[in-house]
PDB file of N, CA and C in Angstrom:
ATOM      1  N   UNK A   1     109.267 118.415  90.108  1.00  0.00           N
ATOM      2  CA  UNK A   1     110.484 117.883  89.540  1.00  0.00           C
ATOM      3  C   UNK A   1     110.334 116.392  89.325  1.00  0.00           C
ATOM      4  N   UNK A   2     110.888 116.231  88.251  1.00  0.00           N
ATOM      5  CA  UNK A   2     110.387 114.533  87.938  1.00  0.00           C
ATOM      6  C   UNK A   2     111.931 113.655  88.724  1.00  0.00           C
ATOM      7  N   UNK A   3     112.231 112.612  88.453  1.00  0.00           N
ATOM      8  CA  UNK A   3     113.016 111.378  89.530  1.00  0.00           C
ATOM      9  C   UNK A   3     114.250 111.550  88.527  1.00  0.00           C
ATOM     10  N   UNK A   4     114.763 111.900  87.571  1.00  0.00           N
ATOM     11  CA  UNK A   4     115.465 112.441  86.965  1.00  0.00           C
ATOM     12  C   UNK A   4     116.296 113.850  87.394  1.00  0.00           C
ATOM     13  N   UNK A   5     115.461 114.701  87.852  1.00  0.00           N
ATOM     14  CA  UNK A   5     116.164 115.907  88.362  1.00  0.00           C
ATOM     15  C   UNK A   5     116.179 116.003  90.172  1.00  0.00           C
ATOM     16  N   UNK A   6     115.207 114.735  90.495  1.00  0.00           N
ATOM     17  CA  UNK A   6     115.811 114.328  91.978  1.00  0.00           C
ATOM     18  C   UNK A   6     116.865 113.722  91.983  1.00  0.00           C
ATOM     19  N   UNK A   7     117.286 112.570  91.455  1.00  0.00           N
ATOM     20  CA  UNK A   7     118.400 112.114  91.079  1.00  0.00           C
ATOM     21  C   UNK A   7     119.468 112.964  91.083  1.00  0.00           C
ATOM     22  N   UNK A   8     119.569 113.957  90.477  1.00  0.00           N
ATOM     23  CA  UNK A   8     120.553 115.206  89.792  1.00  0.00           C
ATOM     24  C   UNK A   8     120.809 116.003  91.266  1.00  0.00           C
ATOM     25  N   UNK A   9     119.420 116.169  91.729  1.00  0.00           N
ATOM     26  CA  UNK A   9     119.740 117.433  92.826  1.00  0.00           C
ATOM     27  C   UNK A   9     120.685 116.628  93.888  1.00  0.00           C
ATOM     28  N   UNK A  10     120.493 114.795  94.153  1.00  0.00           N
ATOM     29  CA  UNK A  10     120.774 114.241  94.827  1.00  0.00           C
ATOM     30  C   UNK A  10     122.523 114.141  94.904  1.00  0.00           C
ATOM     31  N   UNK A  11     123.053 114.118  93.696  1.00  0.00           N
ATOM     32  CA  UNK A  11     124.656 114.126  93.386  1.00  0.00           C
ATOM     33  C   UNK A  11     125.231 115.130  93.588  1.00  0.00           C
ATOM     34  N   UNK A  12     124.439 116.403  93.568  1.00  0.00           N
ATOM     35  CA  UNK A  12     124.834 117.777  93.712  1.00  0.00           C
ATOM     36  C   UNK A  12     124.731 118.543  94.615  1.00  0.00           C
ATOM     37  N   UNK A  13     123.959 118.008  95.861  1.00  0.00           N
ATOM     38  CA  UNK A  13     123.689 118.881  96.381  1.00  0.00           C
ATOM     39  C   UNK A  13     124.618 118.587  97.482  1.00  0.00           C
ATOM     40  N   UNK A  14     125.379 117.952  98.186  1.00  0.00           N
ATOM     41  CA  UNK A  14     126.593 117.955  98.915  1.00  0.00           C
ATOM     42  C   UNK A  14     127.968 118.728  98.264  1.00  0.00           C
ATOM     43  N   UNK A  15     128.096 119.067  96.995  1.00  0.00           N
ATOM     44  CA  UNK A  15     129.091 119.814  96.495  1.00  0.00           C
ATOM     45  C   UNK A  15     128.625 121.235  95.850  1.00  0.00           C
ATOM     46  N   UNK A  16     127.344 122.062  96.204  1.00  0.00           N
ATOM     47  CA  UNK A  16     126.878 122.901  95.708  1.00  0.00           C
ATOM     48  C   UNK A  16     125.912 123.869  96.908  1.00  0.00           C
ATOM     49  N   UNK A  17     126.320 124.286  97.779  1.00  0.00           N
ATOM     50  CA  UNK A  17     125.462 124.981  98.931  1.00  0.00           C
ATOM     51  C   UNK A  17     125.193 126.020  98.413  1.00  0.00           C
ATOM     52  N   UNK A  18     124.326 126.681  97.366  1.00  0.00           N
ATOM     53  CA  UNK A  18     123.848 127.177  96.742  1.00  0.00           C
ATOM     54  C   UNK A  18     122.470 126.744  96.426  1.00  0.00           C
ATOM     55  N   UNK A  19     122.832 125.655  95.397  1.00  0.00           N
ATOM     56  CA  UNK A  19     121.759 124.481  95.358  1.00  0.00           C
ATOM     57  C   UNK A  19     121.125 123.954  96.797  1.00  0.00           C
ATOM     58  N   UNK A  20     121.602 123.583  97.683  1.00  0.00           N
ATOM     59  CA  UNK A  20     121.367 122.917  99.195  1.00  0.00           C
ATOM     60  C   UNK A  20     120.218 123.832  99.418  1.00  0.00           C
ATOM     61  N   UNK A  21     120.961 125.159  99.741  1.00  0.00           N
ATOM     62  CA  UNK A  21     119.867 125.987 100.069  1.00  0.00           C
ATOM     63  C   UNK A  21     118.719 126.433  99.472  1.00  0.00           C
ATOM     64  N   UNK A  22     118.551 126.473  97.805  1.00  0.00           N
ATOM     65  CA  UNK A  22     117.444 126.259  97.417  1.00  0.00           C
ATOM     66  C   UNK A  22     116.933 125.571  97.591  1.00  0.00           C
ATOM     67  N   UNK A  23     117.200 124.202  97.011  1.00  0.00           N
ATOM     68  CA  UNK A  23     115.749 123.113  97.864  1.00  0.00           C
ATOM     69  C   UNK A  23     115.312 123.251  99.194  1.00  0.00           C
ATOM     70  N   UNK A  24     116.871 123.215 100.392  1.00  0.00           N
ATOM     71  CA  UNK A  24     115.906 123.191 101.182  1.00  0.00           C
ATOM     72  C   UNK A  24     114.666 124.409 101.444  1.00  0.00           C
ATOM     73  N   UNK A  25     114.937 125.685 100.658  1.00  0.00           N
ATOM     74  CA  UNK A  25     114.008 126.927 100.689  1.00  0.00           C
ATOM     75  C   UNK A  25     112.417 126.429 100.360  1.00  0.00           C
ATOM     76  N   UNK A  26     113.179 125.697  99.034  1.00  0.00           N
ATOM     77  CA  UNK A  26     111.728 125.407  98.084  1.00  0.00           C
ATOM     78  C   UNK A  26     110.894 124.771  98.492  1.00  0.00           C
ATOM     79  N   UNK A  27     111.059 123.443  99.834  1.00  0.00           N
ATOM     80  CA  UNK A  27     110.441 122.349 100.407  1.00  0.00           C
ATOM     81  C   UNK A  27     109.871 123.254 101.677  1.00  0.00           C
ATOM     82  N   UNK A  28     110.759 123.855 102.389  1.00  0.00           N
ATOM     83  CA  UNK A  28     109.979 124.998 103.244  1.00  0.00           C
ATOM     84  C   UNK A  28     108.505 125.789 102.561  1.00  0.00           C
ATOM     85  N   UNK A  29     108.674 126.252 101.863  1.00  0.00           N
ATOM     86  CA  UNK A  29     107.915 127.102 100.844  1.00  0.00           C
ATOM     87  C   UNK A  29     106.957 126.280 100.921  1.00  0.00           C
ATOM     88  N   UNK A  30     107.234 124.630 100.045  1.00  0.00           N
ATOM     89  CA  UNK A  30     105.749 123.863  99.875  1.00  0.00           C
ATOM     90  C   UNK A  30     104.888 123.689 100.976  1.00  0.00           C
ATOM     91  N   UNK A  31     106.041 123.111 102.218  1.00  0.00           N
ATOM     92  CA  UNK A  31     105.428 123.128 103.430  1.00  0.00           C
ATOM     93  C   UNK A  31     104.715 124.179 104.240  1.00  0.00           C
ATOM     94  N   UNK A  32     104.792 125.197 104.145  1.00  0.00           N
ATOM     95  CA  UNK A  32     103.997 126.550 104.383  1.00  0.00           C
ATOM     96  C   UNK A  32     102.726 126.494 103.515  1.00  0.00           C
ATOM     97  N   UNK A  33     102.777 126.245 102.298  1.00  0.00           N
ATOM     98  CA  UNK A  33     101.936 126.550 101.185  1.00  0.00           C
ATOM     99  C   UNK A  33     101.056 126.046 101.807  1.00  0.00           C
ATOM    100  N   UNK A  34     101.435 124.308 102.337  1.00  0.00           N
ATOM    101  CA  UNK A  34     100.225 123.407 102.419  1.00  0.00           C
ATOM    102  C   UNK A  34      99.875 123.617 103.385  1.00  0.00           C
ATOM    103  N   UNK A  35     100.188 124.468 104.503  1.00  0.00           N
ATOM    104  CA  UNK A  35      99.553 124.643 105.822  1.00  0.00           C
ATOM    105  C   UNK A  35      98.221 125.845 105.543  1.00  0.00           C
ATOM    106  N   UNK A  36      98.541 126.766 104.261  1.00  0.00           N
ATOM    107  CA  UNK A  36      97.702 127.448 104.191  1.00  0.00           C
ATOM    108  C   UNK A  36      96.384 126.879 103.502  1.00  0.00           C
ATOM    109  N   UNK A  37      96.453 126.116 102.376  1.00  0.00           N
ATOM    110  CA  UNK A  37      95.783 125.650 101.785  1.00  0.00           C
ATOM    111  C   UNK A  37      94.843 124.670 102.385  1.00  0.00           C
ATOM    112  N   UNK A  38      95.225 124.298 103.421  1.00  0.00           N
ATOM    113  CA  UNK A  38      94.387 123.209 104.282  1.00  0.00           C
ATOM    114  C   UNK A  38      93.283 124.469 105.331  1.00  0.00           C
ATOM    115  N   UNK A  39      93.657 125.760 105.199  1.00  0.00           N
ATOM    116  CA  UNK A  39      92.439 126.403 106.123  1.00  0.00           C
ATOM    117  C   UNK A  39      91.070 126.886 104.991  1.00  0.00           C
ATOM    118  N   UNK A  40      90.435 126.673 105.795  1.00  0.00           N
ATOM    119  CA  UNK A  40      88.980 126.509 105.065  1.00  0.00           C
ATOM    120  C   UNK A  40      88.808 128.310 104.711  1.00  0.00           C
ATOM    121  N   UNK A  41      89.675 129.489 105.054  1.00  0.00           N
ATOM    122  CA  UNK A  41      89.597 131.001 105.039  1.00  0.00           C
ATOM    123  C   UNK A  41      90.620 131.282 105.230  1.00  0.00           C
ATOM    124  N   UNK A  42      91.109 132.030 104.125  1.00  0.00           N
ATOM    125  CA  UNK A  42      92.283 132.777 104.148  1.00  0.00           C
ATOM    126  C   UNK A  42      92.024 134.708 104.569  1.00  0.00           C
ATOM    127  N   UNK A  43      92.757 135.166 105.545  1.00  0.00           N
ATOM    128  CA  UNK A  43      92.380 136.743 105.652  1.00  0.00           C
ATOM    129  C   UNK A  43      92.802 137.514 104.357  1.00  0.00           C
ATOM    130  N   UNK A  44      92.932 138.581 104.721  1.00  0.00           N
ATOM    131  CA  UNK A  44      93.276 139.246 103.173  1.00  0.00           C
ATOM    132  C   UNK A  44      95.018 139.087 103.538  1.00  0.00           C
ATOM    133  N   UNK A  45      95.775 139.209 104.885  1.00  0.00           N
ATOM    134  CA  UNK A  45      97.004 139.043 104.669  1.00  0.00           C
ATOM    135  C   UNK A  45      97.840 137.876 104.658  1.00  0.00           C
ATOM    136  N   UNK A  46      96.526 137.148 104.819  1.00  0.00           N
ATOM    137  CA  UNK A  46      97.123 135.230 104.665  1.00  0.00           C
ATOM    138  C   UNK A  46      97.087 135.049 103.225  1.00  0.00           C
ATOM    139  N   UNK A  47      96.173 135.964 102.269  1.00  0.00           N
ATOM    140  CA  UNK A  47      96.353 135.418 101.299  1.00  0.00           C
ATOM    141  C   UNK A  47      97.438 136.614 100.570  1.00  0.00           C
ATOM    142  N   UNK A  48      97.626 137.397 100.675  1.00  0.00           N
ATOM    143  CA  UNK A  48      98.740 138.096 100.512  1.00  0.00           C
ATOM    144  C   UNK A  48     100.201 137.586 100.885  1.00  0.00           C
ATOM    145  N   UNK A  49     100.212 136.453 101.702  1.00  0.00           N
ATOM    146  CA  UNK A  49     101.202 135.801 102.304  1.00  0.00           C
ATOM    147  C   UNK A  49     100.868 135.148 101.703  1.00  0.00           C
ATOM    148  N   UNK A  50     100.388 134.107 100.849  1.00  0.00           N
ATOM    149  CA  UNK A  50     100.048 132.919 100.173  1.00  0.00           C
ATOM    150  C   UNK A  50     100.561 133.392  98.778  1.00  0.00           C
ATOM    151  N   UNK A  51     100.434 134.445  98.375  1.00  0.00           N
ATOM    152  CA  UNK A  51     100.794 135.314  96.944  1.00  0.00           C
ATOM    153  C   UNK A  51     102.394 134.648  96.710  1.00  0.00           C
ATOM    154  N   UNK A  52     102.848 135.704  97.822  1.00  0.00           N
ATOM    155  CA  UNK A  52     104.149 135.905  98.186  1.00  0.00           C
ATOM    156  C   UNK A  52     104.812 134.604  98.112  1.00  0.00           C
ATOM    157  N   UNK A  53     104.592 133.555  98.883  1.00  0.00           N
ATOM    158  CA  UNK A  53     104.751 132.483  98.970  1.00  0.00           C
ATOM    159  C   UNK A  53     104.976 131.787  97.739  1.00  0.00           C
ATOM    160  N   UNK A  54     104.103 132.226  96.797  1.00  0.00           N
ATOM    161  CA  UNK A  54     103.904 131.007  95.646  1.00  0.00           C
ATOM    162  C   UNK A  54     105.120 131.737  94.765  1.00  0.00           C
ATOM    163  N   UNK A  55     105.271 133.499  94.819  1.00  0.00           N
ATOM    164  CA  UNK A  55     106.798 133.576  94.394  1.00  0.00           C
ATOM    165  C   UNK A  55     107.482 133.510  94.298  1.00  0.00           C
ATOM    166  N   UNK A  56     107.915 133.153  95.711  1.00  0.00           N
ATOM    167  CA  UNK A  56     109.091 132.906  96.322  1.00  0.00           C
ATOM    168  C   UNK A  56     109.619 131.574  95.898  1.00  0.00           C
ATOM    169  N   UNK A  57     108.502 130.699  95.395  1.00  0.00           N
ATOM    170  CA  UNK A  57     108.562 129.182  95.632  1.00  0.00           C
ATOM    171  C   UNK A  57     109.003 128.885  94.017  1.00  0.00           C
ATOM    172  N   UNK A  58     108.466 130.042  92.994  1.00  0.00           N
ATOM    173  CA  UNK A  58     108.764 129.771  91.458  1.00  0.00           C
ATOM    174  C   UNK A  58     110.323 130.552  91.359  1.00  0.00           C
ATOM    175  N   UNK A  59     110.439 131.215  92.213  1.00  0.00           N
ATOM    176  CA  UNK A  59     111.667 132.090  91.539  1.00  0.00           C
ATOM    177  C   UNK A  59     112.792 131.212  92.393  1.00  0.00           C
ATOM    178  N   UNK A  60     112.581 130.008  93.308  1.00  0.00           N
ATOM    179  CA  UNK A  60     113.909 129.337  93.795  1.00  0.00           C
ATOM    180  C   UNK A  60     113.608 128.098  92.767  1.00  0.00           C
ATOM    181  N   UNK A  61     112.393 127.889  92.333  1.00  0.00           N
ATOM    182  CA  UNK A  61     112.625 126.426  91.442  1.00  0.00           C
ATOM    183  C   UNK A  61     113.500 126.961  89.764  1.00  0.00           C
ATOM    184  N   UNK A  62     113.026 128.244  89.465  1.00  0.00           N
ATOM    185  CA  UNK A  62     113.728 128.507  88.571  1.00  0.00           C
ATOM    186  C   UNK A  62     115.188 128.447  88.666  1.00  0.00           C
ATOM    187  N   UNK A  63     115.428 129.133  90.046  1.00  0.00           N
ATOM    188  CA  UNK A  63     116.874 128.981  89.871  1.00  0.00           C
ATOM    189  C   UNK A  63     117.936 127.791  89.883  1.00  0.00           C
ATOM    190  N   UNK A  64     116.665 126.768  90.523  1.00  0.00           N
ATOM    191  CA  UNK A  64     117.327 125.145  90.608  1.00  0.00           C
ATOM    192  C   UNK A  64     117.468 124.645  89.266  1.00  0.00           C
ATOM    193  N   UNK A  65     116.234 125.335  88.779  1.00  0.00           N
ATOM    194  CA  UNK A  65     116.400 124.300  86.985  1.00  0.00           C
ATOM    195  C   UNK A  65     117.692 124.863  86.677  1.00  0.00           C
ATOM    196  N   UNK A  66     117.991 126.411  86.649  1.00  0.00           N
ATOM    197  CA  UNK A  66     119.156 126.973  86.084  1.00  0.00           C
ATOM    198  C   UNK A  66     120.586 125.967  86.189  1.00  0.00           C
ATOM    199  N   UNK A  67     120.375 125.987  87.451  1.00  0.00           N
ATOM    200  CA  UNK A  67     121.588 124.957  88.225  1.00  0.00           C
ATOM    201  C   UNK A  67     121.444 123.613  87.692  1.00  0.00           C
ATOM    202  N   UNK A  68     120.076 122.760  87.802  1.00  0.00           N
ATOM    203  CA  UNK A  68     120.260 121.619  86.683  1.00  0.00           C
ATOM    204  C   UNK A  68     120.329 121.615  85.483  1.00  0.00           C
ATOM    205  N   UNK A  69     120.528 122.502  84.802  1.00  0.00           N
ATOM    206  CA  UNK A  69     120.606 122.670  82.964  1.00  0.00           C
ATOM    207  C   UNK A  69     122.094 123.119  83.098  1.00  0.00           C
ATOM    208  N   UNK A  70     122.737 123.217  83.722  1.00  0.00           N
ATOM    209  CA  UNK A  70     124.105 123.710  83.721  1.00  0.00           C
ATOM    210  C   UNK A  70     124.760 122.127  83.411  1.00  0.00           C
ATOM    211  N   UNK A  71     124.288 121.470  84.773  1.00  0.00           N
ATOM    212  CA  UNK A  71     124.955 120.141  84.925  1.00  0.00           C
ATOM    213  C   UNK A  71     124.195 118.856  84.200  1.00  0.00           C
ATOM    214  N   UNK A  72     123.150 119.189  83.123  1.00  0.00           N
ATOM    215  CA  UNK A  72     123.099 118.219  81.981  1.00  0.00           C
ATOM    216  C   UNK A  72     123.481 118.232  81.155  1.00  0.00           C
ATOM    217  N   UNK A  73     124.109 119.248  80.651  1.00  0.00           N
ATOM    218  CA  UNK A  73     124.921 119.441  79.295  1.00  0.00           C
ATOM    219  C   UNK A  73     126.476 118.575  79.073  1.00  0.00           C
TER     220      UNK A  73
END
């Protein structure tokens, strides 16, 4: 997200716990991501959990853009 739609999430996200809870999901998500990505071997269900992960992580940013394209118009 560029400093433009931090900005945005920043005005909104005390009047929108919807929004709240996506980011904070989405920053969880990254933070997991990067714990995996830093091991030198992933098992087959770490990376099956790493899959999962990276879904989880596009389908809450989608829904944030949704929520910021609402409130740029």
């Amino acid at each position: 997200m560029d400093a433009q739609d931090e900005a945005l999430i920043s005005r909104l996200i005390d009047h929108n716990p919807e929004l709240k809870t996506l980011v904070e999901s989405h920053r969880d998500f990254e933070r997991q991501l990067d714990e995996m990505y830093r091991r030198p071997h992933l098992t087959s269900d770490e990376d099956f959990e790493l899959k999962r992960l990276k879904k989880a992580k596009l389908a809450g940013k989608e829904k944030i853009e949704l929520i910021l394209a609402q409130h740029r118009a």
